[in-house]
Every structure is written in C-alpha cells, then in structure tokens.
C-alpha atoms as a PDB file:
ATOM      1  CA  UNK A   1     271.121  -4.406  41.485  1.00  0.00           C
ATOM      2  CA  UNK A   2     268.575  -5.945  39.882  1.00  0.00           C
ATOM      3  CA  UNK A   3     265.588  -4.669  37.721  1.00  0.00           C
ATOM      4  CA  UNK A   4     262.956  -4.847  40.449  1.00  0.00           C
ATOM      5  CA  UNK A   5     264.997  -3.500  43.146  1.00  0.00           C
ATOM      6  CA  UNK A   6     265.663  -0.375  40.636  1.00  0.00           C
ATOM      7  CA  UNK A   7     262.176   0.110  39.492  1.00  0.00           C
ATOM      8  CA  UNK A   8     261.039   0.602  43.145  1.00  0.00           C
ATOM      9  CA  UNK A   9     263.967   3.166  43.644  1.00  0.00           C
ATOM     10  CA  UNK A  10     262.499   5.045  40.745  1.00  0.00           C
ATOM     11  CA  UNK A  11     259.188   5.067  41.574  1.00  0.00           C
ATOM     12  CA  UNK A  12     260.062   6.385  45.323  1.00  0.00           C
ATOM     13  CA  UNK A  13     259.212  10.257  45.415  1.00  0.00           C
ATOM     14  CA  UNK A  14     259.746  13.143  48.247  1.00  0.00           C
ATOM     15  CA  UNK A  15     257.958  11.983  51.628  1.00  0.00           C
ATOM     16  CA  UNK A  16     256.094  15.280  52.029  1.00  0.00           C
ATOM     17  CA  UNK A  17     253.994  14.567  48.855  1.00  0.00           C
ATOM     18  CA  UNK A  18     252.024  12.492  50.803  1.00  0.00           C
ATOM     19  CA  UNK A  19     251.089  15.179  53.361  1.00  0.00           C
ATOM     20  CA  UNK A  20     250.367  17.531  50.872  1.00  0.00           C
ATOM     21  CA  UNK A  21     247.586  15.426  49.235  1.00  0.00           C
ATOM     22  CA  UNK A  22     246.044  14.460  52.697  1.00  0.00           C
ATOM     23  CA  UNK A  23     245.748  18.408  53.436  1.00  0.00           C
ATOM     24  CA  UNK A  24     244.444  18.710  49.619  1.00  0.00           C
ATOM     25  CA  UNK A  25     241.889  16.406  50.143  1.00  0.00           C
ATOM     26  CA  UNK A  26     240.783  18.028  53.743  1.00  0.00           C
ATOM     27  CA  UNK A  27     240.432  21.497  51.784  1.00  0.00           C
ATOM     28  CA  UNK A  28     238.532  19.911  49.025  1.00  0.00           C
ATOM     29  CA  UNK A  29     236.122  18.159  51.479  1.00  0.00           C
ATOM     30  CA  UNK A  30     236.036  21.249  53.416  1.00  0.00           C
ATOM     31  CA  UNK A  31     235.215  23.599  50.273  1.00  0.00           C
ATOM     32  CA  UNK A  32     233.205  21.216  49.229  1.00  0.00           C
ATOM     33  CA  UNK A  33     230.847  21.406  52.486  1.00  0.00           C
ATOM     34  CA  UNK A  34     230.550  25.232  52.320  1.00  0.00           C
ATOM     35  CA  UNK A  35     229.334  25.263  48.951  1.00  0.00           C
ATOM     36  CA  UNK A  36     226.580  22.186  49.730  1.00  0.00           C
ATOM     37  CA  UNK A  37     225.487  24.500  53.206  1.00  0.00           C
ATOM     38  CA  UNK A  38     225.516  27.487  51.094  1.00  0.00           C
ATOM     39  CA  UNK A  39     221.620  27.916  51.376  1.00  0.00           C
ATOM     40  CA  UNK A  40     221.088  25.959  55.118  1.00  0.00           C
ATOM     41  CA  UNK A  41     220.709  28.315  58.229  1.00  0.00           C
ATOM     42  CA  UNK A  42     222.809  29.530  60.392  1.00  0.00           C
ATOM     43  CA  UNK A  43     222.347  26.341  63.363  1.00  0.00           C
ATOM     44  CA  UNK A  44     223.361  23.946  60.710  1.00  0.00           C
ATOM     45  CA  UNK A  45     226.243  26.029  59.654  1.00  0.00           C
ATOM     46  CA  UNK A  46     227.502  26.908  62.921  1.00  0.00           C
ATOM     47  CA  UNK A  47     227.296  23.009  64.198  1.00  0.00           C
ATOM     48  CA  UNK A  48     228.797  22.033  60.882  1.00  0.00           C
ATOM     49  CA  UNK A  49     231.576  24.691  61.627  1.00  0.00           C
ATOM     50  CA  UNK A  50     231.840  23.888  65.406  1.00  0.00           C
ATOM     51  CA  UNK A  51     232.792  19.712  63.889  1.00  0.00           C
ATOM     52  CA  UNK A  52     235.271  20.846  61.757  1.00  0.00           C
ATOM     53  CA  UNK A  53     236.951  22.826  63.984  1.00  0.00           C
ATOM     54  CA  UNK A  54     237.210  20.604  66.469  1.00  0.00           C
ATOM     55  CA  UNK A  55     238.443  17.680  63.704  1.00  0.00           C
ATOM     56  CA  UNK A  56     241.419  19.939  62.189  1.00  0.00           C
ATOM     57  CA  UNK A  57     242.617  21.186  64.934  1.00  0.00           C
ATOM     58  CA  UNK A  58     245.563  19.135  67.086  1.00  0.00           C
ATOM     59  CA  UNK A  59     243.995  19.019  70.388  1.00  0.00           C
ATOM     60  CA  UNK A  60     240.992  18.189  69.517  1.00  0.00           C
ATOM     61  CA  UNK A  61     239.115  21.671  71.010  1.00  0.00           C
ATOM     62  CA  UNK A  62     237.669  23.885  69.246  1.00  0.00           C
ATOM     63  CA  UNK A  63     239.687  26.206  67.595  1.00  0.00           C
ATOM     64  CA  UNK A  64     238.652  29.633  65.130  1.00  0.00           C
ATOM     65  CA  UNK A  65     239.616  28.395  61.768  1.00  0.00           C
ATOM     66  CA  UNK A  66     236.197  29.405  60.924  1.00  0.00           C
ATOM     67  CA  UNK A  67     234.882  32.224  63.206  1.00  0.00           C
ATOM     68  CA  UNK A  68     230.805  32.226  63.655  1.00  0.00           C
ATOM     69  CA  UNK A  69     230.052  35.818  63.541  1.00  0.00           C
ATOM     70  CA  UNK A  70     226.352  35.104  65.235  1.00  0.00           C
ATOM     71  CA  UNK A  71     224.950  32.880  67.959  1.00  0.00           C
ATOM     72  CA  UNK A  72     223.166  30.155  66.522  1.00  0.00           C
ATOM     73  CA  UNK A  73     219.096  30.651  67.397  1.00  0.00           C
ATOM     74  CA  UNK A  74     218.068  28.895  70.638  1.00  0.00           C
ATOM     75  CA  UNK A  75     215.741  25.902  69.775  1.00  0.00           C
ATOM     76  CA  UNK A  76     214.654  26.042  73.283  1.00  0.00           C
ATOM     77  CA  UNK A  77     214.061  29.079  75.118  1.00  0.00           C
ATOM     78  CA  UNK A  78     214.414  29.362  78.706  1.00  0.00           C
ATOM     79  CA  UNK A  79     211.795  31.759  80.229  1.00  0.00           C
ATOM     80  CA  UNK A  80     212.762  34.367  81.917  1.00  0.00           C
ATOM     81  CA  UNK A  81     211.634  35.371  85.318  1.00  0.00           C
ATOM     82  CA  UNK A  82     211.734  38.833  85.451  1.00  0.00           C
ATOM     83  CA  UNK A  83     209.117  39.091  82.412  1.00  0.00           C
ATOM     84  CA  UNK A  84     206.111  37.603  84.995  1.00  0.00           C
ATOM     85  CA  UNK A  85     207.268  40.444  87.450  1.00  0.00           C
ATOM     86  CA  UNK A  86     206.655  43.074  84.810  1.00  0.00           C
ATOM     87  CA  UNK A  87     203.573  41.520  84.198  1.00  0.00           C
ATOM     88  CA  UNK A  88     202.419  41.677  87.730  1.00  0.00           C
ATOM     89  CA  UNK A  89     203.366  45.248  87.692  1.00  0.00           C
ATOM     90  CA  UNK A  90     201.663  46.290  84.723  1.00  0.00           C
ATOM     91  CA  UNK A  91     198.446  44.310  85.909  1.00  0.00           C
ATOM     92  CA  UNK A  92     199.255  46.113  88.902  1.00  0.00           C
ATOM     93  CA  UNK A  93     199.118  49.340  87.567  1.00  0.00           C
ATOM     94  CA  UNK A  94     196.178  48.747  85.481  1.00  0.00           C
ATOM     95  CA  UNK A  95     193.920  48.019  88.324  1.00  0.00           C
ATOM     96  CA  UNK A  96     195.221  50.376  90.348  1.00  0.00           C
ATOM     97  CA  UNK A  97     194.296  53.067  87.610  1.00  0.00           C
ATOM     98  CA  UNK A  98     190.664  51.255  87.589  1.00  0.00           C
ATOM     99  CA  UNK A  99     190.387  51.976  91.250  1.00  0.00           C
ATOM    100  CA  UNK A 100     191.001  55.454  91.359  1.00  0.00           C
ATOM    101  CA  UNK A 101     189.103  56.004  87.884  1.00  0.00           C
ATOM    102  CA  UNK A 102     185.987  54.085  90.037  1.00  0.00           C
ATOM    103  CA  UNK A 103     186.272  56.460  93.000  1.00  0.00           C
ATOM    104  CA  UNK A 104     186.726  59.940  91.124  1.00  0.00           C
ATOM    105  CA  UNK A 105     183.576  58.763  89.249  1.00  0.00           C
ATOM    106  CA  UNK A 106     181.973  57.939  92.319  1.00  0.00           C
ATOM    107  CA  UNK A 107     183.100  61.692  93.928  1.00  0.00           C
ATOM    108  CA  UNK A 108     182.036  62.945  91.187  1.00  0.00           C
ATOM    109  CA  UNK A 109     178.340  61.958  92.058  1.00  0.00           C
ATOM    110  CA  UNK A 110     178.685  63.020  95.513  1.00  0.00           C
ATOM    111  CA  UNK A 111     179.393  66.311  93.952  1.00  0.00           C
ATOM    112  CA  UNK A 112     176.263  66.340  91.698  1.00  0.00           C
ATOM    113  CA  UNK A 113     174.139  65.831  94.595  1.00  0.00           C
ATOM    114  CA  UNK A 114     175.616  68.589  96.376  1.00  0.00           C
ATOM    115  CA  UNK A 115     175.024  70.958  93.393  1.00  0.00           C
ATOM    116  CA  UNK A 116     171.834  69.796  93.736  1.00  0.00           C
ATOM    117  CA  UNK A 117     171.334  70.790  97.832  1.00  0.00           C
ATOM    118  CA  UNK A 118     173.556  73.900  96.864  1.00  0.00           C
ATOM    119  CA  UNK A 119     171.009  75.229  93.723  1.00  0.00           C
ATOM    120  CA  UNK A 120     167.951  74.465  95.961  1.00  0.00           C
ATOM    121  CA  UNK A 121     169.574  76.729  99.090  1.00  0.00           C
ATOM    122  CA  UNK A 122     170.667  79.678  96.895  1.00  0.00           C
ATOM    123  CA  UNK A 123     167.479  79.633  95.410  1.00  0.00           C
ATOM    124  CA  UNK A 124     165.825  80.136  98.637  1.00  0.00           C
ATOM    125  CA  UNK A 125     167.879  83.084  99.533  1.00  0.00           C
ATOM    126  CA  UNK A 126     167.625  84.347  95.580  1.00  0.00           C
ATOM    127  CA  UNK A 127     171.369  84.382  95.382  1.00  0.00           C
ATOM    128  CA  UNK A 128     171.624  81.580  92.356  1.00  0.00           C
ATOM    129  CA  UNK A 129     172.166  84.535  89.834  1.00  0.00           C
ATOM    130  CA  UNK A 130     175.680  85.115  92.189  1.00  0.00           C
ATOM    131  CA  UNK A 131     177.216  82.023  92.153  1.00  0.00           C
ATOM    132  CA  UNK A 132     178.683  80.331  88.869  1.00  0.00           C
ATOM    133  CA  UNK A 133     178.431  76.334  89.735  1.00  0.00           C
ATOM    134  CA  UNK A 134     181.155  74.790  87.449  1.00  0.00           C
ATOM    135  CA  UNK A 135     181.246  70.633  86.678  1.00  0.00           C
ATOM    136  CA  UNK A 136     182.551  68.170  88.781  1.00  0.00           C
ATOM    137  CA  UNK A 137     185.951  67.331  87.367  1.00  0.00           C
ATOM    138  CA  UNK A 138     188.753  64.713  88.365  1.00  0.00           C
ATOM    139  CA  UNK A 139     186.826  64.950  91.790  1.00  0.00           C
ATOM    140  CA  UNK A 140     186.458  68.496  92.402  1.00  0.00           C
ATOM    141  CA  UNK A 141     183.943  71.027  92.395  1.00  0.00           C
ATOM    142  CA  UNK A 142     184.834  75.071  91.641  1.00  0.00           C
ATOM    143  CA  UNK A 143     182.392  77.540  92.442  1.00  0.00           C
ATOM    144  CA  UNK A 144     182.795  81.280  91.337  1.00  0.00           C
ATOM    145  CA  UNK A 145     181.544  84.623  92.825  1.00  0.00           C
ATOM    146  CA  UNK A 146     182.262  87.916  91.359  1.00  0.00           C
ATOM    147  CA  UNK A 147     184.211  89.883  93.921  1.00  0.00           C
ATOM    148  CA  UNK A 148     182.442  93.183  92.997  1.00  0.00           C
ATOM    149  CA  UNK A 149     179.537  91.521  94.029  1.00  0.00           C
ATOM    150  CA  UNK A 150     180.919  90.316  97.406  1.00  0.00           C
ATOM    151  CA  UNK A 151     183.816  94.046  98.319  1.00  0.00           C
ATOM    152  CA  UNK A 152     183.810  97.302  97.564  1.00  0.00           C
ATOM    153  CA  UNK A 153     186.569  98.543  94.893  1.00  0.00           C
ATOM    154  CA  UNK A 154     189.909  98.653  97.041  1.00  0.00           C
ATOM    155  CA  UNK A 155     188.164  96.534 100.254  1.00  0.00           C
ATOM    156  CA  UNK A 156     188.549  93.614 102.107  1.00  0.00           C
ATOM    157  CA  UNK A 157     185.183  93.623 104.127  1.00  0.00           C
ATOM    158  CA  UNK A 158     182.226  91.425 103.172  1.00  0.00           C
ATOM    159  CA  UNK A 159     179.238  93.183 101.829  1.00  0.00           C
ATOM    160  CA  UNK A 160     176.369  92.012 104.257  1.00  0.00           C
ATOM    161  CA  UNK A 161     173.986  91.599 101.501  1.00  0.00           C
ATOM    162  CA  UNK A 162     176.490  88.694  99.994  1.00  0.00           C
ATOM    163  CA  UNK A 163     176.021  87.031 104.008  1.00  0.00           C
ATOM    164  CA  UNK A 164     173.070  84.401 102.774  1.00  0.00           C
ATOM    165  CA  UNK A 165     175.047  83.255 100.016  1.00  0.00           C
ATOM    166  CA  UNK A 166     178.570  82.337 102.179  1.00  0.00           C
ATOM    167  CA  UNK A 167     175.692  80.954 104.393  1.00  0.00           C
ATOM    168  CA  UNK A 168     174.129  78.584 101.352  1.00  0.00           C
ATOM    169  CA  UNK A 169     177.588  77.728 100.769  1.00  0.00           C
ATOM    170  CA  UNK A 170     178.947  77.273 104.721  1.00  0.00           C
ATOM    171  CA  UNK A 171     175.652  75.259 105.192  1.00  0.00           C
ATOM    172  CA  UNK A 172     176.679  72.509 102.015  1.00  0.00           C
ATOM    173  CA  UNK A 173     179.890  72.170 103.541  1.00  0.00           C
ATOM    174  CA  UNK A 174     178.923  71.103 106.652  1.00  0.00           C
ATOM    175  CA  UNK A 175     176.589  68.575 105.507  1.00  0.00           C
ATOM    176  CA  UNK A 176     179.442  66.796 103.829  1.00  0.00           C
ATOM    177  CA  UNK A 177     182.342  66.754 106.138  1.00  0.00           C
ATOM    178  CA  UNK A 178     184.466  64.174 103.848  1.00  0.00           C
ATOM    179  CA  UNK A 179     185.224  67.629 101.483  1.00  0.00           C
ATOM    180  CA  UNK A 180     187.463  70.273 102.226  1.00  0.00           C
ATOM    181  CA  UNK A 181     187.217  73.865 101.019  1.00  0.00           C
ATOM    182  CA  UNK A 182     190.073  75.965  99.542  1.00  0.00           C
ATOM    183  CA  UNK A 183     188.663  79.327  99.180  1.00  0.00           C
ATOM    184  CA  UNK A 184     190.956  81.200  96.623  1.00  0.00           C
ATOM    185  CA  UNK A 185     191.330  85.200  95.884  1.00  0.00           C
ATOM    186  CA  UNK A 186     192.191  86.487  92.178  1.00  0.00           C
ATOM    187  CA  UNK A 187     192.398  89.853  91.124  1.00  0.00           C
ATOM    188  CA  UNK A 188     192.594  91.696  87.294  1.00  0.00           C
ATOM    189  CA  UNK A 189     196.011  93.251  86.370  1.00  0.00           C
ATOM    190  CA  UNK A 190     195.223  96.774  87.706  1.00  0.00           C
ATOM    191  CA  UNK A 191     198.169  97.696  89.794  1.00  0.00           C
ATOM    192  CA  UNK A 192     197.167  98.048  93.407  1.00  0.00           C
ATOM    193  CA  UNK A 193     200.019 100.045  95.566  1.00  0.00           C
ATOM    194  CA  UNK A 194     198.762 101.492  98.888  1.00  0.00           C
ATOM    195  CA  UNK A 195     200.251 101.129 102.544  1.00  0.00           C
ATOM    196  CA  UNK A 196     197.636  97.777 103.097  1.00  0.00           C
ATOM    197  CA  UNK A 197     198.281  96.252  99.341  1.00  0.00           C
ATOM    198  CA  UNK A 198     201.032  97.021  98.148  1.00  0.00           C
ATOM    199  CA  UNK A 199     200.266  94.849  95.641  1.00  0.00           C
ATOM    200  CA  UNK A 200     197.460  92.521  94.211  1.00  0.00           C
ATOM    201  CA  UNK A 201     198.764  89.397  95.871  1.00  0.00           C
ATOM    202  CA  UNK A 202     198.041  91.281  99.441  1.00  0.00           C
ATOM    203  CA  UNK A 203     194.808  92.071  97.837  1.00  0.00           C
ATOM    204  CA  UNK A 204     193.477  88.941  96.790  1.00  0.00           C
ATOM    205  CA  UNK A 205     194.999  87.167  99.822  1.00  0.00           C
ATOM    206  CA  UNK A 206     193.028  89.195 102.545  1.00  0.00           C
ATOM    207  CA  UNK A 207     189.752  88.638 100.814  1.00  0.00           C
ATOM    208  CA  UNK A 208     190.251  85.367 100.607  1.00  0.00           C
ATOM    209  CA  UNK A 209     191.182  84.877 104.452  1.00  0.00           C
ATOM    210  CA  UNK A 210     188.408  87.351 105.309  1.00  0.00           C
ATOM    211  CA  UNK A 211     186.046  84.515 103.625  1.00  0.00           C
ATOM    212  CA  UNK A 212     187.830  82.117 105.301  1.00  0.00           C
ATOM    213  CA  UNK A 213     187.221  83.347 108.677  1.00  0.00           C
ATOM    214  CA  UNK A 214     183.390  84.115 107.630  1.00  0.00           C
ATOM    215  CA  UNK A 215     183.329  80.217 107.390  1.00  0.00           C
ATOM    216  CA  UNK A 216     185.068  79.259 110.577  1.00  0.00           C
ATOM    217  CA  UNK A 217     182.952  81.327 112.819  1.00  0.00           C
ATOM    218  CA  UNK A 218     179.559  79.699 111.044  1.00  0.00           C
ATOM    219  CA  UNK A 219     181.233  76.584 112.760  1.00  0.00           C
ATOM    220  CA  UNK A 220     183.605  75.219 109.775  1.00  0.00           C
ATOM    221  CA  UNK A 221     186.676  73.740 111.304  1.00  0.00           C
ATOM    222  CA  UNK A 222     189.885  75.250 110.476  1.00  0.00           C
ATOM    223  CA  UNK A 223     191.200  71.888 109.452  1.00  0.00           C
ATOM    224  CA  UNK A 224     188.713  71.648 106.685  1.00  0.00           C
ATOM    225  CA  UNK A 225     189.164  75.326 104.639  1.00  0.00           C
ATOM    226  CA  UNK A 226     192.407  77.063 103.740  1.00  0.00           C
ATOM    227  CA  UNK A 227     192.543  80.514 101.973  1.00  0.00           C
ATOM    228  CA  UNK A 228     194.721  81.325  99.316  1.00  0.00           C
ATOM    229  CA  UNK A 229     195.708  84.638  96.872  1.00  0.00           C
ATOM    230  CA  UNK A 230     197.046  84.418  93.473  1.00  0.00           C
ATOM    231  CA  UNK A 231     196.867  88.079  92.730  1.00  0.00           C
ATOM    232  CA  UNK A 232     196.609  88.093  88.885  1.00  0.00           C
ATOM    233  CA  UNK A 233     198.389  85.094  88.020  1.00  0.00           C
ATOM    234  CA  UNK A 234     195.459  83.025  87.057  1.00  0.00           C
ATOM    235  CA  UNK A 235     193.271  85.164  84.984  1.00  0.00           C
ATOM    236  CA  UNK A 236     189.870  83.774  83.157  1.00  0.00           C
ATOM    237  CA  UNK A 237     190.144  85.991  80.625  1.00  0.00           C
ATOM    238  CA  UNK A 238     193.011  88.194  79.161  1.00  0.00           C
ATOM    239  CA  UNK A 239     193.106  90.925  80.557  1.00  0.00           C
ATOM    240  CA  UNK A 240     192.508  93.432  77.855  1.00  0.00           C
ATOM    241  CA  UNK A 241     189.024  94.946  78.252  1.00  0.00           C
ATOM    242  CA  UNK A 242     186.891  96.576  81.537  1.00  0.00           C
ATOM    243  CA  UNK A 243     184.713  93.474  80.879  1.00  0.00           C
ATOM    244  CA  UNK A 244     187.455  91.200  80.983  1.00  0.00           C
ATOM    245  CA  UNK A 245     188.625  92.683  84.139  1.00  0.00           C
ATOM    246  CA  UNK A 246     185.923  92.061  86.142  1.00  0.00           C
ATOM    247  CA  UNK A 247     185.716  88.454  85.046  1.00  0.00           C
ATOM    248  CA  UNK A 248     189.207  88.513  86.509  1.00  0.00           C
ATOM    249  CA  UNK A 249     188.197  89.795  90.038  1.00  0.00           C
ATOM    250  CA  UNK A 250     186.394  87.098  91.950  1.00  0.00           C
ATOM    251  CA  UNK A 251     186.569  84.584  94.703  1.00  0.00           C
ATOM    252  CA  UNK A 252     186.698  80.704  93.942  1.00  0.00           C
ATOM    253  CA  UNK A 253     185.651  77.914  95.885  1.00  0.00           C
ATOM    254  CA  UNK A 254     187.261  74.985  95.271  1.00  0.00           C
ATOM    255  CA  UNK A 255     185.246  71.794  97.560  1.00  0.00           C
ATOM    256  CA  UNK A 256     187.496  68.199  97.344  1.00  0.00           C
ATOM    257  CA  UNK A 257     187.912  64.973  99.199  1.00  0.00           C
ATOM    258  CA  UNK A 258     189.134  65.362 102.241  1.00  0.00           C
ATOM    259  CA  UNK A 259     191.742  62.494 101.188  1.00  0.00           C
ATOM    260  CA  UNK A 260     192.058  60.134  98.223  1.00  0.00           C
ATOM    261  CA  UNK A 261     193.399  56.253  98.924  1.00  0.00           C
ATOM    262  CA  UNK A 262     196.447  55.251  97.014  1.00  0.00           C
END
C-alpha cells in the first residue's frame, strides 16, 4: 500500500460526523436568531418562526418546532359590518329619545295653559282654595281634592256644594279632548268594615266611580275617564297623625295624552 493511499485511510472518520455538524450548525444559526430577535415584536418573531419552520421540517409545511403562543397583530384591519349597524341603532335610539323628550316638553306646555284656564274657572266659582294644582311632569298633570271636602265620613255621595268645582274641572277637560282623565280614590289606614266597604279598597273605589259618573253625565265620554281605588296603598304622608290622615283621604285627578307616538 503505499504512503498516500494509507494517509487517506487514516484520515477517513465515521460518516455520521458529518450530519452531526450540519445539525450543529442549524442549532447555532437557529440560537443565534432568537437571541438577535430577542427585543423585535411579536410579527417579526412569528414570521421569523413561521420560515424556520417551514425550512427544518421534511415536507416543507409548516410544522410546531416552535409554537407561537399569540396571533401576530393584523397590519390591516378589515372593518367589520356589524359595527355601522350598531351605530345606526344607537343614532337610532338617540333621536328617538330626542323626539319623545321634544313632545313631553311640548305636553308639558299644553298643560301649563290648562292650569292657566283651570285657576281662572275655580276662581270664578271661589273653589281655588279646594283644589291642589301639582306641576306638569313627564306629560302629566295631578290635581288633588281633599275627600272630606268633597263626602261625608263613611259616604260615597258628592257634597253639592263641591258640584262647581267637578264642573271647573269637567269644563277643562272638554276643551282639550287630546287628554284623558283617570280619576283615582285613596283613603288613610283607618280600617273600614261594614256590609258596603268591607274594606278601604271598596271605599275609595266607589268614590272614585261616583266622580266618574259625575263627569260622564256633564257630557265626558266614557272613553276618555276611568276611575280607580287604591285604598291606602299610596299614602302622601305616613300615616301616623289625625293630620296625616286626612292628607291621606282625597281624590286625584290625573289628566294625560290621550296617546303618545313611538
């Protein structure tokens, strides 16, 4: 053999070495990259990641040798259509909220001027001192009468001398026919048991209807008042003094739009 032929045998080493350094260098290249992309964001990382992937791995698709634990931020961002409907709707809503703000501010003057006919006919008949005119509120208008004023203890009959002001009242009614009237009954917490009321509710009902019909025979159509009791459930005051009590018993009118647009 001669001295060339054995200097080649001994310089011949295991085949795998060569393998081994190939993957060696890969590893170093690879560390090498995470280290320089330590401080870059997460796009750059992830397509960095998404390259390498797809290099080592034998079929060339993308395989999770390094896993991305987050989406990468979208650099352009496709509107989505649902967010103009929910704008609509919210413009929507906010006009629609307008509106009916604009037309309870607009009952509300109708209501002032009909205080205003309402103070000047009670004060013709000298029954102002009677009636307790509240404010107009969210389109309504209460008016309060004392029922000791308007029944005897234990009665359901209207005193005659309370006849002018259910007139003052019948007469501002029919001047406005877009309002109806809800003429409500309320009593103190006194029990009332007899074979007519057996209980407040009775009571405070039948005044209230015997108002009510009062109204319809001065000519006010049944489809525009409506009586109602509520007894003692909706006291003024609390019911713990004579004075109290009597603030309690009275009649409410309550005048409203006939109907409010949606």
């Amino acid at each position: 053999m001669s001295r060339k032929t054995q200097l080649l045998e001994e310089n011949d080493g295991p085949g795998w070495i060569t393998t081994f350094a190939d993957l060696m260098t890969l590893l170093l290249v690879f560390f090498v990259l995470l280290f320089s992309m330590s401080s870059v964001e997460n796009e750059a990382f992830e397509e960095a990641a998404r390259s390498l992937n797809i290099a080592l791995s034998r079929d060339s698709a993308p395989s999770s040798l390094i896993p991305l634990l987050e989406p990468a931020a979208e650099t352009t961002r496709i509107p989505d259509p649902n967010e103009s409907v929910i704008i609509n709707r919210d413009a929507e809503l906010a006009d629609q909220m307008r509106f009916q703000q604009a037309l309870v501010d607009s009952i509300n003057l109708e209501l002032e001027e009909i205080i205003q006919d309402l103070e000047g006919s009670l004060a013709e008949s000298d029954m102002g001192s009677w009636v307790e005119i509240g404010t107009p509120l969210d389109g309504r208008l209460t008016l309060k009468v004392n029922a000791a004023v308007m029944f005897d203890p234990g009665s359901v009959a209207i005193r005659r001398s309370m006849m002018p002001l259910l007139d003052s009242i019948l007469e501002v009614v029919l001047e406005n026919p877009g309002f109806k009237l809800e003429v409500q009954g309320h009593t103190d917490d006194t029990p009332v048991d007899t074979d007519r009321f057996p209980s407040n509710w009775e009571l405070s009902a039948l005044r209230a209807t015997a108002v009510l019909r009062f109204l319809i025979e001065g000519g006010l159509t049944p489809q525009r008042v409506v009586a109602s009791g509520y007894g003692d459930s909706i006291p003024l005051l609390p019911n713990t003094s004579e004075e109290n009590r009597t603030a309690n018993r009275r009649i409410e009118f309550v005048l409203e739009r006939m109907e409010l647009p949606r």
